[in-house]
N, C-alpha and C. Protein backbone atom coordinates (compact mmCIF):
# COMPACT_ATOMS: atom_id res chain seq x y z
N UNK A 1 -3.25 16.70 -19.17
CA UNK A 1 -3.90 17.92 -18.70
C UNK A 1 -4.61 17.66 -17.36
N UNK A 2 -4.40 18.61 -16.35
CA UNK A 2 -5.16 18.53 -14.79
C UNK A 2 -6.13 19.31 -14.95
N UNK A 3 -7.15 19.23 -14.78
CA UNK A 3 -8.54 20.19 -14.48
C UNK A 3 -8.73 20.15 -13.14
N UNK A 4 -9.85 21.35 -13.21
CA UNK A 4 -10.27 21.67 -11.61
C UNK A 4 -10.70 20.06 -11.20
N UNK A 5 -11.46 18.92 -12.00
CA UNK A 5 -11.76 17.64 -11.42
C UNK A 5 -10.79 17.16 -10.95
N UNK A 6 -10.02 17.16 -11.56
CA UNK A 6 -8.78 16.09 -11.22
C UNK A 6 -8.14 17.04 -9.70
N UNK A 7 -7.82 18.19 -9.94
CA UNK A 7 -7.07 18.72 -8.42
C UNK A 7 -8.54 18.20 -7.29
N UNK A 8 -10.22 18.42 -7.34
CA UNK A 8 -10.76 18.37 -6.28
C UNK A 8 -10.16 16.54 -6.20
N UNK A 9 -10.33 15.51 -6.85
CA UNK A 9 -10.28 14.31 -6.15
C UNK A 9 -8.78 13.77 -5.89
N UNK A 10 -7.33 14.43 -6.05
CA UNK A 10 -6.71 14.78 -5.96
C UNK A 10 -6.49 15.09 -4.26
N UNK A 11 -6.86 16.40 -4.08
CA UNK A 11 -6.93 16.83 -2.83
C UNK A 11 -8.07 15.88 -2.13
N UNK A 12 -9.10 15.21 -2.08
CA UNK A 12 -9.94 14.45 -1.69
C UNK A 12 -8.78 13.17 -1.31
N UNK A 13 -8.44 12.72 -2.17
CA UNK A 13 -7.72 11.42 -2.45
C UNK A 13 -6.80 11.62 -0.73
N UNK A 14 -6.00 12.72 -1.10
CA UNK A 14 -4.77 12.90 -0.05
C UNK A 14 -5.30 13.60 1.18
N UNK A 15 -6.33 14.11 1.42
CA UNK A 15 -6.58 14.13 2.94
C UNK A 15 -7.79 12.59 3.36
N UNK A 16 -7.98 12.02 2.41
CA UNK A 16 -8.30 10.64 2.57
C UNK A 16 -7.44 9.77 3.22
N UNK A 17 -6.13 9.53 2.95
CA UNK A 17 -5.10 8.93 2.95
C UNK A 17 -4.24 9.68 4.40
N UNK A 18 -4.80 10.70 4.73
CA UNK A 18 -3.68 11.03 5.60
C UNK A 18 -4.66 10.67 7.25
N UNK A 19 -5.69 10.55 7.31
CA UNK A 19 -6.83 9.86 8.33
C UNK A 19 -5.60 8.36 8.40
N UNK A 20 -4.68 8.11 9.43
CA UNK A 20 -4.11 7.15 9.99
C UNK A 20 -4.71 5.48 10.75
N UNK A 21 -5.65 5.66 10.18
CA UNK A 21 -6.70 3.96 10.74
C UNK A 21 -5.94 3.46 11.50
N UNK A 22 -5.19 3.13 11.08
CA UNK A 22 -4.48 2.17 11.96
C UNK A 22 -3.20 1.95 13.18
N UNK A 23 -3.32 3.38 13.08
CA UNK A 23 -2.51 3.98 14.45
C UNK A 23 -3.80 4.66 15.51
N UNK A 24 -4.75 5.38 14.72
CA UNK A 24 -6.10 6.15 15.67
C UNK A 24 -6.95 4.66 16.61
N UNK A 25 -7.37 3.79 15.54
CA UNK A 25 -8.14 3.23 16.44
C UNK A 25 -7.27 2.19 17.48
N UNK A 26 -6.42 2.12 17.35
CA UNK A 26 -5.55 1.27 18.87
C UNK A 26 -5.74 2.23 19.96
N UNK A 27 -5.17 3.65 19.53
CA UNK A 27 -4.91 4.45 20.25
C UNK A 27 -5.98 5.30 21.22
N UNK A 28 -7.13 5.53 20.58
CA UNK A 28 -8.14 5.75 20.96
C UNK A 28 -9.22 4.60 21.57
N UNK A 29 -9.08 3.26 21.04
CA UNK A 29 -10.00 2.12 21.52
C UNK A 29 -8.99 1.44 22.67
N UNK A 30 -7.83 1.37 22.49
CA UNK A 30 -7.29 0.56 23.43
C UNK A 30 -6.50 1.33 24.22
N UNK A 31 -5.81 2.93 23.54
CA UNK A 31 -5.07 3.50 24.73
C UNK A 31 -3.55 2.90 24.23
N UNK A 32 -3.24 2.49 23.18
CA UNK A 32 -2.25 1.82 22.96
C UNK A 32 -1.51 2.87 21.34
N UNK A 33 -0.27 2.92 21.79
CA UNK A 33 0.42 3.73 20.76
C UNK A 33 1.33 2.51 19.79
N UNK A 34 0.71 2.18 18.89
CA UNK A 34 1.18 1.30 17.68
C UNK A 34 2.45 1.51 17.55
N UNK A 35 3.18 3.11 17.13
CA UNK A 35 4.39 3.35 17.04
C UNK A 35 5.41 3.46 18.43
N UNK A 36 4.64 3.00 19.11
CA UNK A 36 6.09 2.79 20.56
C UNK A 36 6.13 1.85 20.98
N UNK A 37 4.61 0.83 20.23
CA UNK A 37 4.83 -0.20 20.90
C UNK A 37 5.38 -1.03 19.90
N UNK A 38 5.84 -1.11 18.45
CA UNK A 38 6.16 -1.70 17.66
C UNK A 38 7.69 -1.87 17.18
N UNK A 39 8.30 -2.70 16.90
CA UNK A 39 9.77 -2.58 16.67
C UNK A 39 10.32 -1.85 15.12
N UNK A 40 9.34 -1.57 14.37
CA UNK A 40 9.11 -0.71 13.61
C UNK A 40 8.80 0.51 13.34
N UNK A 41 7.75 1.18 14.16
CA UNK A 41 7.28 2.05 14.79
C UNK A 41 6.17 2.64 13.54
N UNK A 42 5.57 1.45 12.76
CA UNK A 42 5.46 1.93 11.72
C UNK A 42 3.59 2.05 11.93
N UNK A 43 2.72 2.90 11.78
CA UNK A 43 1.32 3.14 11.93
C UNK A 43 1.04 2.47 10.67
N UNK A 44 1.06 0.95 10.83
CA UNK A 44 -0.03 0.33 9.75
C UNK A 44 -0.53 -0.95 10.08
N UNK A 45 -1.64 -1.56 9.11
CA UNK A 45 -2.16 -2.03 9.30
C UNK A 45 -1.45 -3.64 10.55
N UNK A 46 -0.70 -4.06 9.79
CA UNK A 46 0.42 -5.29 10.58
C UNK A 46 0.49 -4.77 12.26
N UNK A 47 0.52 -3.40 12.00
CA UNK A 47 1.29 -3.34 13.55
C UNK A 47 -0.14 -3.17 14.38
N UNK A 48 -1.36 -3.17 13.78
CA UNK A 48 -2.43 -2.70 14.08
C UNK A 48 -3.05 -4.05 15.09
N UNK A 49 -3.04 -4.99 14.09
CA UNK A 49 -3.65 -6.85 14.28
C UNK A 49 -2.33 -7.17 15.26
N UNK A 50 -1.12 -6.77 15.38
CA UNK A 50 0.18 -7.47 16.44
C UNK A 50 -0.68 -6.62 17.60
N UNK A 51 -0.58 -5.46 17.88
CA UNK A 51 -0.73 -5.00 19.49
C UNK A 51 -2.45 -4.18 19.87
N UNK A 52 -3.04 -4.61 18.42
CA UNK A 52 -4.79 -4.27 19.06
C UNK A 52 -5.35 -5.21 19.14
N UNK A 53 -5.24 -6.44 18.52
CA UNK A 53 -5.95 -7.34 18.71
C UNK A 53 -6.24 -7.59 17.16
N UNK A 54 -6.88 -9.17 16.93
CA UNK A 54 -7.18 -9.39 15.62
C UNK A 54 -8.47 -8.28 15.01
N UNK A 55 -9.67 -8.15 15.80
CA UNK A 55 -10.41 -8.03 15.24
C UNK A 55 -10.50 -6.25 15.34
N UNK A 56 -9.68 -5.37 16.02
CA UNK A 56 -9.63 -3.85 16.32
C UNK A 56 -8.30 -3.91 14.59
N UNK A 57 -7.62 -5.08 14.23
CA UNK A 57 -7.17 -4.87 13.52
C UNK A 57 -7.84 -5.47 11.87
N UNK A 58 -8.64 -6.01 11.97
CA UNK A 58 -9.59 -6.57 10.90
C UNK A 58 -10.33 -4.87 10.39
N UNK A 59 -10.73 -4.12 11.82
CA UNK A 59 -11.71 -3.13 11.01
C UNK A 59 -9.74 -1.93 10.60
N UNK A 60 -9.10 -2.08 11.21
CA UNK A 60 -8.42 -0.72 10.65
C UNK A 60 -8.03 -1.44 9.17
N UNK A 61 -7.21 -2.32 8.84
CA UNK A 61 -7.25 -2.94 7.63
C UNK A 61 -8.74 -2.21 6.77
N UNK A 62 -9.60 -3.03 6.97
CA UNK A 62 -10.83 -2.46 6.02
C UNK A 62 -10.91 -0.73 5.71
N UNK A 63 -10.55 -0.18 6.69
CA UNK A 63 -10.62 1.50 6.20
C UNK A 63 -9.56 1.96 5.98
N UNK A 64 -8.34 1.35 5.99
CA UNK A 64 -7.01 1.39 5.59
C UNK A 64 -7.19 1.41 3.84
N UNK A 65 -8.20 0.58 3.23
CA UNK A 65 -8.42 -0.49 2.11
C UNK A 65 -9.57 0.78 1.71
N UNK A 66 -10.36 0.86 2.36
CA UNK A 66 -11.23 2.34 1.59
C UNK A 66 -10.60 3.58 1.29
N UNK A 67 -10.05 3.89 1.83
CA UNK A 67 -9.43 5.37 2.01
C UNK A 67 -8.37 5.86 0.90
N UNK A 68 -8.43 4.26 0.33
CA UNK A 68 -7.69 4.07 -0.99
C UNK A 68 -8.53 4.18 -2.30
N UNK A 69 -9.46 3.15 -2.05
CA UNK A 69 -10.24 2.24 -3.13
C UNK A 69 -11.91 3.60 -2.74
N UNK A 70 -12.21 4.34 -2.06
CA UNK A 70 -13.50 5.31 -2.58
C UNK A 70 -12.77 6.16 -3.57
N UNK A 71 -11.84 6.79 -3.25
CA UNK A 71 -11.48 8.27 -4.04
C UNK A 71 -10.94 7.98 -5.13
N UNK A 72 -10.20 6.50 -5.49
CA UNK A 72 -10.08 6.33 -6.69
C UNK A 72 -10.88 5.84 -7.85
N UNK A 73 -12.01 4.95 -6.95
CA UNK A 73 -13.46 4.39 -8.16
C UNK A 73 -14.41 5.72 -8.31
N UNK A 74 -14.24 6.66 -7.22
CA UNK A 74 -15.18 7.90 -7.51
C UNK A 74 -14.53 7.88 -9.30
N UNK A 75 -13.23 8.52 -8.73
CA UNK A 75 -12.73 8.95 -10.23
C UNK A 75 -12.84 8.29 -11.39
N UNK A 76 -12.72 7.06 -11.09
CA UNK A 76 -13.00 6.17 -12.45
C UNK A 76 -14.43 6.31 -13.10
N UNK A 77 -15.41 6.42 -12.28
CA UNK A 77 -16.42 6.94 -12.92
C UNK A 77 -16.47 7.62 -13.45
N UNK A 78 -15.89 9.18 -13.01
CA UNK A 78 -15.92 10.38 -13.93
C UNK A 78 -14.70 10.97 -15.05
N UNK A 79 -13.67 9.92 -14.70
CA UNK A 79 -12.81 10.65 -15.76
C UNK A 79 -11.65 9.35 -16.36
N UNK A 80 -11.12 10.02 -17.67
CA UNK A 80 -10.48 8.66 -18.22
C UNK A 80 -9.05 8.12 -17.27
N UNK A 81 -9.23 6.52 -17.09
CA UNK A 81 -7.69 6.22 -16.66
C UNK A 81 -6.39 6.49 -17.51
N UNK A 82 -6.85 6.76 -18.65
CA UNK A 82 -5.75 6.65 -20.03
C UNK A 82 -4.67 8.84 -19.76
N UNK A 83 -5.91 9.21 -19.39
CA UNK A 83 -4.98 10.75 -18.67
C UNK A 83 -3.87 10.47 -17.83
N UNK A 84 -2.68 11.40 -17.93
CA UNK A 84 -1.97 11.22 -17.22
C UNK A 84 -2.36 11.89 -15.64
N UNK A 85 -3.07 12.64 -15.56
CA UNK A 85 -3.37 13.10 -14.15
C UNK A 85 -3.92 12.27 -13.23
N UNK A 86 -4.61 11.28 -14.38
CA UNK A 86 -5.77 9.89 -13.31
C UNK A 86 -4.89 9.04 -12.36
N UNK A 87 -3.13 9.50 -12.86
CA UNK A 87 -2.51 8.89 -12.09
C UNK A 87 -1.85 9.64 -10.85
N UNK A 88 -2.01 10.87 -10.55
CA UNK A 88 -2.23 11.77 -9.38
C UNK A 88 -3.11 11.28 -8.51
N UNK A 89 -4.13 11.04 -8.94
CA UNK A 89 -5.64 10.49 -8.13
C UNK A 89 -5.03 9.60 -7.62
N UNK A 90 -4.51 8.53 -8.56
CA UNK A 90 -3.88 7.17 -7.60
C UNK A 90 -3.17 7.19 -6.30
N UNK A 91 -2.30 8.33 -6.66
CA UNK A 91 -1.34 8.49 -6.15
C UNK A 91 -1.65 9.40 -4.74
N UNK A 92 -2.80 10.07 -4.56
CA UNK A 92 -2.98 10.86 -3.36
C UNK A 92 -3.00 10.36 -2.48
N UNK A 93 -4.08 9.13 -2.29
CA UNK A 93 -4.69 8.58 -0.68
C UNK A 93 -2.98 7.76 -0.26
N UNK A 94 -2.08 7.25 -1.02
CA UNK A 94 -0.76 6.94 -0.83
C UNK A 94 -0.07 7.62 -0.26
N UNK A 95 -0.09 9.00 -0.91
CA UNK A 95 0.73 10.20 -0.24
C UNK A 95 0.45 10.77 0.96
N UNK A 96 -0.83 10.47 0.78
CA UNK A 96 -1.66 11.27 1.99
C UNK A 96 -0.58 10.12 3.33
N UNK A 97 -0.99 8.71 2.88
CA UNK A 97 -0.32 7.97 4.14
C UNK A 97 0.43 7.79 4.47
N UNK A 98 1.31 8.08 3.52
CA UNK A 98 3.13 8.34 3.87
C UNK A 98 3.06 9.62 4.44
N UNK A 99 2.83 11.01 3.85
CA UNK A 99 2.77 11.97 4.63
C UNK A 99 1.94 12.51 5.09
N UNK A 100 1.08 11.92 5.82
CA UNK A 100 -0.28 13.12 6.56
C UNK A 100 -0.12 14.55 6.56
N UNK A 101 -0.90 15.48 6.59
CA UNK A 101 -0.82 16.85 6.24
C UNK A 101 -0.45 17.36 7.87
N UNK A 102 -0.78 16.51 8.81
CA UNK A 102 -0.64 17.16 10.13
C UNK A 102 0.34 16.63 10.65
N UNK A 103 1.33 15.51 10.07
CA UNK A 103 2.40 15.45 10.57
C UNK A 103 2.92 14.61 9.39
N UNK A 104 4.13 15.29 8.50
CA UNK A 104 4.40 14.54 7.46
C UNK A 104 4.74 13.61 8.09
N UNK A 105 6.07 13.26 9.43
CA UNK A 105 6.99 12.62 9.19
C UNK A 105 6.44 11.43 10.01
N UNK A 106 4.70 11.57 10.45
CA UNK A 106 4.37 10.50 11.15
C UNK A 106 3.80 8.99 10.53
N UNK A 107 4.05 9.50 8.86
CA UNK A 107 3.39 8.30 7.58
C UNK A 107 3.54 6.97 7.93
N UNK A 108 2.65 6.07 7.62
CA UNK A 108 3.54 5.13 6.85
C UNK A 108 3.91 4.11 6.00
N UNK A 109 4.52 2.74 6.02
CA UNK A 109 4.72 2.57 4.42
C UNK A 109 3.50 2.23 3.69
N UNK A 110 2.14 2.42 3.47
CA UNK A 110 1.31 2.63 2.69
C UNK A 110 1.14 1.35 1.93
N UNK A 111 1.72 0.06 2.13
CA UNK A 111 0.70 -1.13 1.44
C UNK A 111 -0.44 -1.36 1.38
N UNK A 112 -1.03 -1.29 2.26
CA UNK A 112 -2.77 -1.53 2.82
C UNK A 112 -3.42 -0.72 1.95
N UNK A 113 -3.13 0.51 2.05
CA UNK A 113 -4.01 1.72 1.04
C UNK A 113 -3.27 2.00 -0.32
N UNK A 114 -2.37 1.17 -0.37
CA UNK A 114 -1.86 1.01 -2.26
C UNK A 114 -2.71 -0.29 -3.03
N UNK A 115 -2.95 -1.38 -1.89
CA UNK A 115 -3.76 -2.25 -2.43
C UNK A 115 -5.71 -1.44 -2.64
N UNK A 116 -5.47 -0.56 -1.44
CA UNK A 116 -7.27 -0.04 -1.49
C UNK A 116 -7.09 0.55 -3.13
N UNK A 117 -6.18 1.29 -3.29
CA UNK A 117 -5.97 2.18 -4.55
C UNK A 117 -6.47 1.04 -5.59
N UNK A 118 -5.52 0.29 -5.92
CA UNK A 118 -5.96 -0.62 -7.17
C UNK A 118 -7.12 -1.18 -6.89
N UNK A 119 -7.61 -2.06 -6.03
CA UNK A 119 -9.14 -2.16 -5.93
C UNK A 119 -10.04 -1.32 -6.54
N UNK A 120 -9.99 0.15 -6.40
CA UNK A 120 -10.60 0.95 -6.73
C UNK A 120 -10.65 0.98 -8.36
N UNK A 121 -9.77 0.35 -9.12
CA UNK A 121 -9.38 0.66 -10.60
C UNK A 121 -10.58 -0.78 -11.28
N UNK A 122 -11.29 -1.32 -10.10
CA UNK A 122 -12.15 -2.13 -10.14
C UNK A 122 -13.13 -1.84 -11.50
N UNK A 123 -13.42 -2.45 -12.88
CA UNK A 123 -13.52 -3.72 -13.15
C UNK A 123 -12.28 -4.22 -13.57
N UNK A 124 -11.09 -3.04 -13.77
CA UNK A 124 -9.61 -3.70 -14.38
C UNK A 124 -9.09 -4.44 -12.86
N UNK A 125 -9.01 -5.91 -12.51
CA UNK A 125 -8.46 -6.42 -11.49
C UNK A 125 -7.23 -6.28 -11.33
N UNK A 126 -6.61 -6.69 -13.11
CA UNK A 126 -5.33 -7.13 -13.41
C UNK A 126 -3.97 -6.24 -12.66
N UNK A 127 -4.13 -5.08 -11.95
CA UNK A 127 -3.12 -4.81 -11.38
C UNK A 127 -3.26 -5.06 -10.03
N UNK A 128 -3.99 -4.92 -8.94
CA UNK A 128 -4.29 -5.47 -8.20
C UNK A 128 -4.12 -7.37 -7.26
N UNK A 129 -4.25 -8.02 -8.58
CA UNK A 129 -4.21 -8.94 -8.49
C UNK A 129 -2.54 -9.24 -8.91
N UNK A 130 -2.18 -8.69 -9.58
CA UNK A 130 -1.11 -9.22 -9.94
C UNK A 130 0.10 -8.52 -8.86
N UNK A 131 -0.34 -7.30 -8.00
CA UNK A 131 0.57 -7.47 -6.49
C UNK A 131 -0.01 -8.23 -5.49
N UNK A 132 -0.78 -8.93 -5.17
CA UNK A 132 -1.65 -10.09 -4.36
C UNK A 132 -0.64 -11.10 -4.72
N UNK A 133 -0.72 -11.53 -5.99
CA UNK A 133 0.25 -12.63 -6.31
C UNK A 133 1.77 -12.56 -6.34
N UNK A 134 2.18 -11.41 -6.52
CA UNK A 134 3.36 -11.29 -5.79
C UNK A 134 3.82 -11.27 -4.69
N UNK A 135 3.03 -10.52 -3.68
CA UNK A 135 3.26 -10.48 -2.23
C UNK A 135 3.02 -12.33 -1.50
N UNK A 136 2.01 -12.81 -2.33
CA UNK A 136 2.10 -14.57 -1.63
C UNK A 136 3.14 -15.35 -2.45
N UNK A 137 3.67 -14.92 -3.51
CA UNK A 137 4.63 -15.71 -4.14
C UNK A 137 5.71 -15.72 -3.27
N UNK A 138 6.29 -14.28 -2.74
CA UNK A 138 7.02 -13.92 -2.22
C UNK A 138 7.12 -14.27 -0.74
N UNK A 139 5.67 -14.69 0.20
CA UNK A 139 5.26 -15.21 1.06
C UNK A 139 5.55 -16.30 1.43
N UNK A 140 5.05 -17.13 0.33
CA UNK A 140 4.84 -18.53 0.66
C UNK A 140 5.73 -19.71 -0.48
N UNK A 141 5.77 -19.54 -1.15
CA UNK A 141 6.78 -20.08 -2.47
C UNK A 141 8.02 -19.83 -2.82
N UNK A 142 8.48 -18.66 -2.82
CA UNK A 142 9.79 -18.37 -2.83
C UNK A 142 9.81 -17.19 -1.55
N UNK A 143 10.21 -17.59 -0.44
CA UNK A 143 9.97 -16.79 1.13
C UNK A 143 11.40 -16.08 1.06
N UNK A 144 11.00 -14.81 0.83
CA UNK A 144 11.88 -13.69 0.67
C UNK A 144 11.81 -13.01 2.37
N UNK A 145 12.82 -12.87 3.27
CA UNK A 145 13.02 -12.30 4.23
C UNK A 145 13.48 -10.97 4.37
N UNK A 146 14.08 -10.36 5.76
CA UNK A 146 12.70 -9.61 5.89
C UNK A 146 11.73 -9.26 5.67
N UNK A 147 10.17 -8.49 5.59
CA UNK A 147 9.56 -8.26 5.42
C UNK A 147 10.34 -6.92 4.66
N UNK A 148 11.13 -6.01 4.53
CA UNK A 148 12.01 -4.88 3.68
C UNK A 148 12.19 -5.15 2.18
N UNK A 149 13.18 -6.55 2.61
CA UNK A 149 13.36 -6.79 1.04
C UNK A 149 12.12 -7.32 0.30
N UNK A 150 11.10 -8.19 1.06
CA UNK A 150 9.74 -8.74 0.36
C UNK A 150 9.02 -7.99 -0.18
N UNK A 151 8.86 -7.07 0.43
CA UNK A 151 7.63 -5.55 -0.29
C UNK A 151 8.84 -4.80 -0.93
N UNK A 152 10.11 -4.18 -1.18
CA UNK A 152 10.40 -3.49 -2.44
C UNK A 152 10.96 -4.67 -3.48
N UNK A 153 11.23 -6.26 -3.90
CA UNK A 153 11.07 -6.91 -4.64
C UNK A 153 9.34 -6.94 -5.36
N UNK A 154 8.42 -7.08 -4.55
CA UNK A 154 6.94 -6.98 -4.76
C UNK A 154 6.68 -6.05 -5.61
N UNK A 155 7.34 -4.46 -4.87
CA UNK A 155 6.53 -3.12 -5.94
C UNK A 155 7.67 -3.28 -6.75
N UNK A 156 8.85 -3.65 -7.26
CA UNK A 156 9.95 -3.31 -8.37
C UNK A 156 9.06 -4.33 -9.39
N UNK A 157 8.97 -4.98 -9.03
CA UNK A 157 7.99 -6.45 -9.83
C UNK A 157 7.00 -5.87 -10.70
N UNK A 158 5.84 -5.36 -9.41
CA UNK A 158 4.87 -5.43 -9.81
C UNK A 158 4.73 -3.88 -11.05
N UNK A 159 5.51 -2.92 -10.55
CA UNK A 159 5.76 -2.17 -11.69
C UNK A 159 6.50 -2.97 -12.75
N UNK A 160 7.22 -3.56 -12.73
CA UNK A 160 7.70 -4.03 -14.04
C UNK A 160 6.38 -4.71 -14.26
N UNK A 161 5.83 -5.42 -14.23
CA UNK A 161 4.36 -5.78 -14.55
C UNK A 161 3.63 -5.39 -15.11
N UNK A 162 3.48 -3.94 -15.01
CA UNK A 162 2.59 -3.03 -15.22
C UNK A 162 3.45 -2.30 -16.46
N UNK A 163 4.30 -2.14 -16.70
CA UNK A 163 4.84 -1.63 -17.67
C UNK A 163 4.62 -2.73 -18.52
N UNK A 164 4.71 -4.05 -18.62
CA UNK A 164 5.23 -5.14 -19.61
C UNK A 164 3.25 -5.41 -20.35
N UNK A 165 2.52 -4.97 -19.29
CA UNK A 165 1.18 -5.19 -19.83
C UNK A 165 0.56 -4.20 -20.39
N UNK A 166 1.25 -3.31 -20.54
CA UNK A 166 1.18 -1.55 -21.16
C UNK A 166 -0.24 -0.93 -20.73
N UNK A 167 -0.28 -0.67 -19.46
CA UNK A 167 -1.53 -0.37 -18.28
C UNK A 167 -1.79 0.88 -19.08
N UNK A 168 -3.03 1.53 -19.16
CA UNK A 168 -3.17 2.76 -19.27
C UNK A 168 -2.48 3.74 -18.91
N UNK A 169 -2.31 4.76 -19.43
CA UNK A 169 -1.47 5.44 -19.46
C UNK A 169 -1.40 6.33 -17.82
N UNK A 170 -2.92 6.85 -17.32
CA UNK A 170 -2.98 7.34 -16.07
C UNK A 170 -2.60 6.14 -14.71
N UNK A 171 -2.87 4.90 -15.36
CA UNK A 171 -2.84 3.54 -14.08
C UNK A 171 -1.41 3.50 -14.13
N UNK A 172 -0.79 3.40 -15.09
CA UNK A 172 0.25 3.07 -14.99
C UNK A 172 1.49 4.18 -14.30
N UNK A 173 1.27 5.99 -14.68
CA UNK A 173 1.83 6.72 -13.84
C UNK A 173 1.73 6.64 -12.46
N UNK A 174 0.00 6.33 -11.33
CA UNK A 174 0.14 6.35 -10.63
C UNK A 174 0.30 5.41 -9.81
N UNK A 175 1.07 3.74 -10.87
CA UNK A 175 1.77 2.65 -10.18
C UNK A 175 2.45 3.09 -10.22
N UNK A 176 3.47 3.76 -10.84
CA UNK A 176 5.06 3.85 -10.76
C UNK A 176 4.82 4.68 -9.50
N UNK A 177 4.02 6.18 -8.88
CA UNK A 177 4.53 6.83 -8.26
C UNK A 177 3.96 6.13 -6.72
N UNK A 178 3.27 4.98 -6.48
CA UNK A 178 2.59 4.45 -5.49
C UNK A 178 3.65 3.18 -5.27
N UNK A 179 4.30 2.90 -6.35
CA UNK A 179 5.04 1.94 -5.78
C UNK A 179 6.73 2.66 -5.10
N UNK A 180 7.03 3.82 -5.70
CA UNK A 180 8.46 4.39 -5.42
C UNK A 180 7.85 5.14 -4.03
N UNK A 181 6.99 5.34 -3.78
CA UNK A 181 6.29 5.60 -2.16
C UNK A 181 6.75 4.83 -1.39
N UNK A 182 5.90 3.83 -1.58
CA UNK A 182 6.20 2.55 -0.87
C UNK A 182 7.58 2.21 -0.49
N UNK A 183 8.46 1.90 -1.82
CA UNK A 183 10.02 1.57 -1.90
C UNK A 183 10.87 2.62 -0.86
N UNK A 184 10.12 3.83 -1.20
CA UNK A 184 11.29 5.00 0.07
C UNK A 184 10.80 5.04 1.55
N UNK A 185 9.19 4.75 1.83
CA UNK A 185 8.97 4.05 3.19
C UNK A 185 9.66 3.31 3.81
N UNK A 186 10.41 1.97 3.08
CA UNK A 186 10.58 1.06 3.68
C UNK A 186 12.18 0.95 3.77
N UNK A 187 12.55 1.76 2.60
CA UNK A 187 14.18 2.13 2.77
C UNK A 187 14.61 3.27 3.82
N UNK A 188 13.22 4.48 4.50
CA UNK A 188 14.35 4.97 5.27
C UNK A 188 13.75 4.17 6.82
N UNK A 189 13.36 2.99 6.63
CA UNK A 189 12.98 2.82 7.68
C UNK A 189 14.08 1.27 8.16
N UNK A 190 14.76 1.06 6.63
CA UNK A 190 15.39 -0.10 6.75
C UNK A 190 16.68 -0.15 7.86
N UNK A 191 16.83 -1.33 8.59
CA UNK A 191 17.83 -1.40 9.97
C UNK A 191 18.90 -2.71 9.54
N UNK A 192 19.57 -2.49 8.65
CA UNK A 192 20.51 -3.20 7.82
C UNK A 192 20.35 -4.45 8.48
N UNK A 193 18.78 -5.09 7.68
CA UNK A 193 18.17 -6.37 7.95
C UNK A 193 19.50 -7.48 7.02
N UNK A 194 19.97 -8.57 7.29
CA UNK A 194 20.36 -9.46 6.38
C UNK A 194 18.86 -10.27 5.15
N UNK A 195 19.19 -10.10 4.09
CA UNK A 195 18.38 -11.02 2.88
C UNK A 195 18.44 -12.37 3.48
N UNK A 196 17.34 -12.92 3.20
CA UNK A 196 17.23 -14.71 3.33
C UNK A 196 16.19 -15.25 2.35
N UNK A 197 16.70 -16.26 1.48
CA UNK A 197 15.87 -16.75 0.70
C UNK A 197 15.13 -18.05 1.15
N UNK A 198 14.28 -18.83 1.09
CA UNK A 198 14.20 -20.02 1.19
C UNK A 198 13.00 -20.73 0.61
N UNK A 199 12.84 -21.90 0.02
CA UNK A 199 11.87 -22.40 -0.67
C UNK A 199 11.11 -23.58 0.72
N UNK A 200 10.42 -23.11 1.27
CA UNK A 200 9.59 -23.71 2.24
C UNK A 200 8.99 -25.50 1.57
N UNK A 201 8.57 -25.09 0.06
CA UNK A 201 7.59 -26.59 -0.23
C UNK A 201 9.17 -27.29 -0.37
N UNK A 202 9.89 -26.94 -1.29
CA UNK A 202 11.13 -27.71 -1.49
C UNK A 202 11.69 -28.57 -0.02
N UNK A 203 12.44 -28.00 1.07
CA UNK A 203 12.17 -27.75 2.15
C UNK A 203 11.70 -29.42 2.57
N UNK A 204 9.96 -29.47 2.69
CA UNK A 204 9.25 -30.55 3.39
C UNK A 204 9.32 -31.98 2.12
N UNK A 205 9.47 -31.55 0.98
CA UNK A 205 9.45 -32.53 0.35
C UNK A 205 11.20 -33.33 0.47
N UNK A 206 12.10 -32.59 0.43
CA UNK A 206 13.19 -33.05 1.45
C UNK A 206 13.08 -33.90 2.37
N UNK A 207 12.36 -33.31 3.55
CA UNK A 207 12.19 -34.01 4.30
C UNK A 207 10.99 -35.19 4.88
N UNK A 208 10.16 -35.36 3.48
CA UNK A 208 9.88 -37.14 3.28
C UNK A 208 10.93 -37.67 2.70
């Protein structure tokens, strides 16, 4: 069931999410357009720290990471995660960043503020943490290439994850619909990258 609560943080959530951090402040502090200057063209956080600088990209990251994680701990305070609507809430400040209300088609792929989201589900870590540990597994231990195939292996995962630990019933709708966000971000943006696997530690211990 949706109540008037759930549509206000809902609509809160998704014009939260559609405020672009990390395309505004290059653009406005440095004069620099993230999406023309990037080989991606993608307004997020990565492309933020490549052409603003580390630390113009340290603060868009951080409000990239709120814009997720306020509108969803608001909610956790006031209403159960176990509703299926609590997973709408999840799901707004996501939507909002894939599609901004003032220009859908200017989104984009929404990692930064899918991680703010679960933060927000803060004292439950366990989903949160368990895409952290996927995204460095995938990083640094078993180095999955491009960056395309690394993040939709990550969210196919980390939803299977979340299903296998039987998440509440609202957390768990608005992983599935925060991670198939994500997954169609990065597929219509995909440029028929080749897959590369490689085990980096394996690798150096080879080569003693």
């Amino acid at each position: 069931m949706i109540t008037p609560e759930h549509i206000l943080y809902i609509l809160g959530g998704y014009i939260s999410g559609s405020v672009l951090y990390s395309y505004l402040l290059p653009k406005y502090i440095k004069k620099i357009d993230i999406t023309k200057e990037s080989n991606d063209g993608n307004p997020g956080a990565a492309n933020a720290f490549i052409h603003g600088g580390v630390g113009l990209g340290i603060c868009a990251l951080i409000l990239e990471l709120l814009k997720g994680y306020i509108p969803v701990h608001l909610a956790l305070m006031a209403l159960d995660p176990e509703e299926w609507g609590f997973g709408l809430i999840m799901a707004a400040p996501v939507l909002g960043h894939a599609f901004p209300f003032w220009n859908p088609r200017m989104g984009g792929k929404s990692i930064a503020v899918s991680f703010g989201v679960l933060l927000g589900l803060i004292p439950d870590w366990q989903p949160v943490l368990l895409l952290a540990f996927l995204y460095l597994l995938f990083s640094l231990i078993i180095v999955i290439r491009p960056h395309f195939f690394r993040s939709v292996v990550t969210f196919l995962l980390f939803l299977g994850g979340m299903f296998w630990k039987r998440a509440a019933r609202g957390t768990l709708v608005g992983s599935g619909i925060l991670s198939c966000v994500v997954i169609w971000k990065h597929l219509v943006r995909y440029r028929n990258e080749r897959l590369e696997i490689c085990f980096p530690l394996l690798q150096k211990k080879r080569e003693k």
